[in-house]
C-alpha atoms as a PDB file:
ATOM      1  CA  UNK A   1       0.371  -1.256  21.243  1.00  0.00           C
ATOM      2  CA  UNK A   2       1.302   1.792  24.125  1.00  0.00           C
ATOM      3  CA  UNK A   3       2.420   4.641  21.731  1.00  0.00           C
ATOM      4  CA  UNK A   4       5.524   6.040  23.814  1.00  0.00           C
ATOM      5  CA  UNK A   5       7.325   9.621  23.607  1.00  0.00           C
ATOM      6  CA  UNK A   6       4.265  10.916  20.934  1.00  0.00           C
ATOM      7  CA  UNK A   7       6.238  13.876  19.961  1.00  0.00           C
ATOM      8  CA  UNK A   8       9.404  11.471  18.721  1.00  0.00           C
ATOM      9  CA  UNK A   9       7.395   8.634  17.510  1.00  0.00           C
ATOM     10  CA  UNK A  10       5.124  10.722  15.043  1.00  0.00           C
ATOM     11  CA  UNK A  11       5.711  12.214  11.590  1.00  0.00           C
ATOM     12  CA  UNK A  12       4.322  14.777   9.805  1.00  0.00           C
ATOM     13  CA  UNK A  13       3.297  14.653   6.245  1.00  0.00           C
ATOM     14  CA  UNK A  14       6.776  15.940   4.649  1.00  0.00           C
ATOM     15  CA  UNK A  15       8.774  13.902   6.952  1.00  0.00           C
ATOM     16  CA  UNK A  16       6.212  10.752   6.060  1.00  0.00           C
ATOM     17  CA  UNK A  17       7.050  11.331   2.815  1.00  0.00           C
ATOM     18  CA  UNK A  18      10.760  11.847   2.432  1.00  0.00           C
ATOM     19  CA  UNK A  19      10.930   8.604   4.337  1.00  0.00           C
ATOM     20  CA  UNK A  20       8.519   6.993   2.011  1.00  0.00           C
ATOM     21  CA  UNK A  21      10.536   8.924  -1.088  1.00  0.00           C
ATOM     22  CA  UNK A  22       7.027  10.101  -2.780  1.00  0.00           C
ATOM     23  CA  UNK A  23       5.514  13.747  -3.131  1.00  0.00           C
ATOM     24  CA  UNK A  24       3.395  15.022   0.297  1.00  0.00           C
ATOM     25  CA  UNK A  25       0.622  15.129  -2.173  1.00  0.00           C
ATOM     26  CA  UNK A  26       0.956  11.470  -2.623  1.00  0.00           C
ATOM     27  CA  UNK A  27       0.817  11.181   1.498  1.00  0.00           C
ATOM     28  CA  UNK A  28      -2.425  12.714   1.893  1.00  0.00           C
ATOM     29  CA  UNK A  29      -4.004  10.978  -0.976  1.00  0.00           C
ATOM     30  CA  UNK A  30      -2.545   7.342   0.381  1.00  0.00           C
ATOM     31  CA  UNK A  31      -4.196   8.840   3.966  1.00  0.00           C
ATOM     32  CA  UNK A  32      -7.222   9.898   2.441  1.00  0.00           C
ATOM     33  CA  UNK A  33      -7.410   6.337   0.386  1.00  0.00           C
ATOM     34  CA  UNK A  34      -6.660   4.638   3.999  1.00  0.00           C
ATOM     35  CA  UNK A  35      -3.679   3.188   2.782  1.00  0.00           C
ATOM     36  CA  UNK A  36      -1.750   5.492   5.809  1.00  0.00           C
ATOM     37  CA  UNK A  37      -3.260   5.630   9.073  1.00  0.00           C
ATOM     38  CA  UNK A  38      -2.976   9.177  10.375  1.00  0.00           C
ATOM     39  CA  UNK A  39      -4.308  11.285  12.766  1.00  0.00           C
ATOM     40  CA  UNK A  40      -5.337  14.792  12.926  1.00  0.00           C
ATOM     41  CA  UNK A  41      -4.230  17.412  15.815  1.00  0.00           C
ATOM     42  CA  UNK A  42      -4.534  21.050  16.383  1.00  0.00           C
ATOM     43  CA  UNK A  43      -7.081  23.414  15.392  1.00  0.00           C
ATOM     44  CA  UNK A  44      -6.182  23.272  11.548  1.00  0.00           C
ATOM     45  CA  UNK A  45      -6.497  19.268  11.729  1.00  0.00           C
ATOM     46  CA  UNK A  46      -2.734  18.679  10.746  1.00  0.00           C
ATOM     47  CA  UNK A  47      -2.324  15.104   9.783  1.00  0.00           C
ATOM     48  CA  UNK A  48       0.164  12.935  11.963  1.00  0.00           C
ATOM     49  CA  UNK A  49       1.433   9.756  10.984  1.00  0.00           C
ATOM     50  CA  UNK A  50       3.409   7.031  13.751  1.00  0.00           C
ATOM     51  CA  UNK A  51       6.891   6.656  12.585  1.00  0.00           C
ATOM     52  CA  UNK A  52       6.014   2.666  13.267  1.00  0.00           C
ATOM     53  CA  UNK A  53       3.024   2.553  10.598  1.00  0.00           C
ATOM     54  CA  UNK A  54       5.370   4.584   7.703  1.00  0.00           C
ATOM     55  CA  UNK A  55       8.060   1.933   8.904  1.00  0.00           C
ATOM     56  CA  UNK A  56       6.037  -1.154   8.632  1.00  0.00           C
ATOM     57  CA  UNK A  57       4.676  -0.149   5.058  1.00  0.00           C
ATOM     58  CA  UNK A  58       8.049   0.433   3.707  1.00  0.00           C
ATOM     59  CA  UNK A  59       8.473  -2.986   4.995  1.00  0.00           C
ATOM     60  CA  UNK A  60       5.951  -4.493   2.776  1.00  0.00           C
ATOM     61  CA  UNK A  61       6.700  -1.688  -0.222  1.00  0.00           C
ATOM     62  CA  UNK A  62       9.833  -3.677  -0.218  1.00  0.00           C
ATOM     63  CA  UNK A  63       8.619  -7.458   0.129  1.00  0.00           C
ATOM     64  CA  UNK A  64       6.041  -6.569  -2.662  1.00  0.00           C
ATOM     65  CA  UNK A  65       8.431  -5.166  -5.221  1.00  0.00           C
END
Protein backbone atom coordinates (compact mmCIF):
# COMPACT_ATOMS: atom_id res chain seq x y z
CA UNK A 1 0.00 0.00 0.00
CA UNK A 2 1.56 3.82 -1.20
CA UNK A 3 1.96 5.49 2.28
CA UNK A 4 0.69 9.17 1.36
CA UNK A 5 1.36 12.64 3.27
CA UNK A 6 4.07 10.61 5.85
CA UNK A 7 4.10 13.45 8.21
CA UNK A 8 -0.03 13.21 8.69
CA UNK A 9 -0.33 9.55 8.35
CA UNK A 10 2.27 8.63 11.18
CA UNK A 11 2.10 8.62 14.98
CA UNK A 12 4.40 8.83 17.50
CA UNK A 13 4.52 6.70 20.52
CA UNK A 14 2.27 9.05 22.91
CA UNK A 15 -0.12 9.78 20.22
CA UNK A 16 -0.11 5.70 19.40
CA UNK A 17 -0.99 5.30 22.66
CA UNK A 18 -3.67 7.75 23.66
CA UNK A 19 -5.40 6.38 20.61
CA UNK A 20 -4.85 2.88 21.74
CA UNK A 21 -5.83 4.19 25.58
CA UNK A 22 -2.66 2.20 27.18
CA UNK A 23 0.63 3.65 28.84
CA UNK A 24 3.64 4.63 26.04
CA UNK A 25 5.47 2.03 27.98
CA UNK A 26 2.96 -0.46 26.89
CA UNK A 27 3.61 0.91 23.04
CA UNK A 28 7.14 0.16 22.94
CA UNK A 29 6.86 -3.14 24.61
CA UNK A 30 3.80 -4.22 22.03
CA UNK A 31 6.60 -2.74 19.24
CA UNK A 32 9.35 -4.45 20.70
CA UNK A 33 7.04 -7.84 21.03
CA UNK A 34 6.06 -7.11 17.15
CA UNK A 35 2.65 -6.80 17.99
CA UNK A 36 3.01 -2.83 16.47
CA UNK A 37 4.84 -2.34 13.41
CA UNK A 38 6.94 0.80 13.76
CA UNK A 39 9.65 2.40 12.34
CA UNK A 40 12.56 4.26 13.54
CA UNK A 41 13.73 7.89 12.18
CA UNK A 42 16.22 10.44 13.16
CA UNK A 43 19.45 10.13 14.74
CA UNK A 44 18.00 9.04 18.25
CA UNK A 45 15.91 6.16 16.36
CA UNK A 46 12.43 7.64 17.45
CA UNK A 47 9.83 5.04 16.86
CA UNK A 48 6.96 5.92 14.29
CA UNK A 49 3.91 4.11 13.98
CA UNK A 50 1.22 4.53 10.58
CA UNK A 51 -1.95 5.91 11.89
CA UNK A 52 -3.50 2.91 9.49
CA UNK A 53 -1.67 -0.05 11.49
CA UNK A 54 -2.81 1.61 15.23
CA UNK A 55 -6.29 1.89 13.36
CA UNK A 56 -6.57 -1.57 12.06
CA UNK A 57 -5.52 -3.13 15.54
CA UNK A 58 -8.06 -1.24 17.40
CA UNK A 59 -10.20 -2.82 14.86
CA UNK A 60 -9.48 -6.27 15.92
CA UNK A 61 -8.93 -5.09 19.88
CA UNK A 62 -12.57 -4.57 19.42
CA UNK A 63 -13.79 -7.76 17.37
CA UNK A 64 -11.72 -9.83 19.95
CA UNK A 65 -13.21 -8.45 23.13
Amino acid sequence: MERKNQSNSTLTVTEAARLLHIHVNTVRRWSNLGIIKSYRIGPRLDRRFWKEDITALLVELKINR
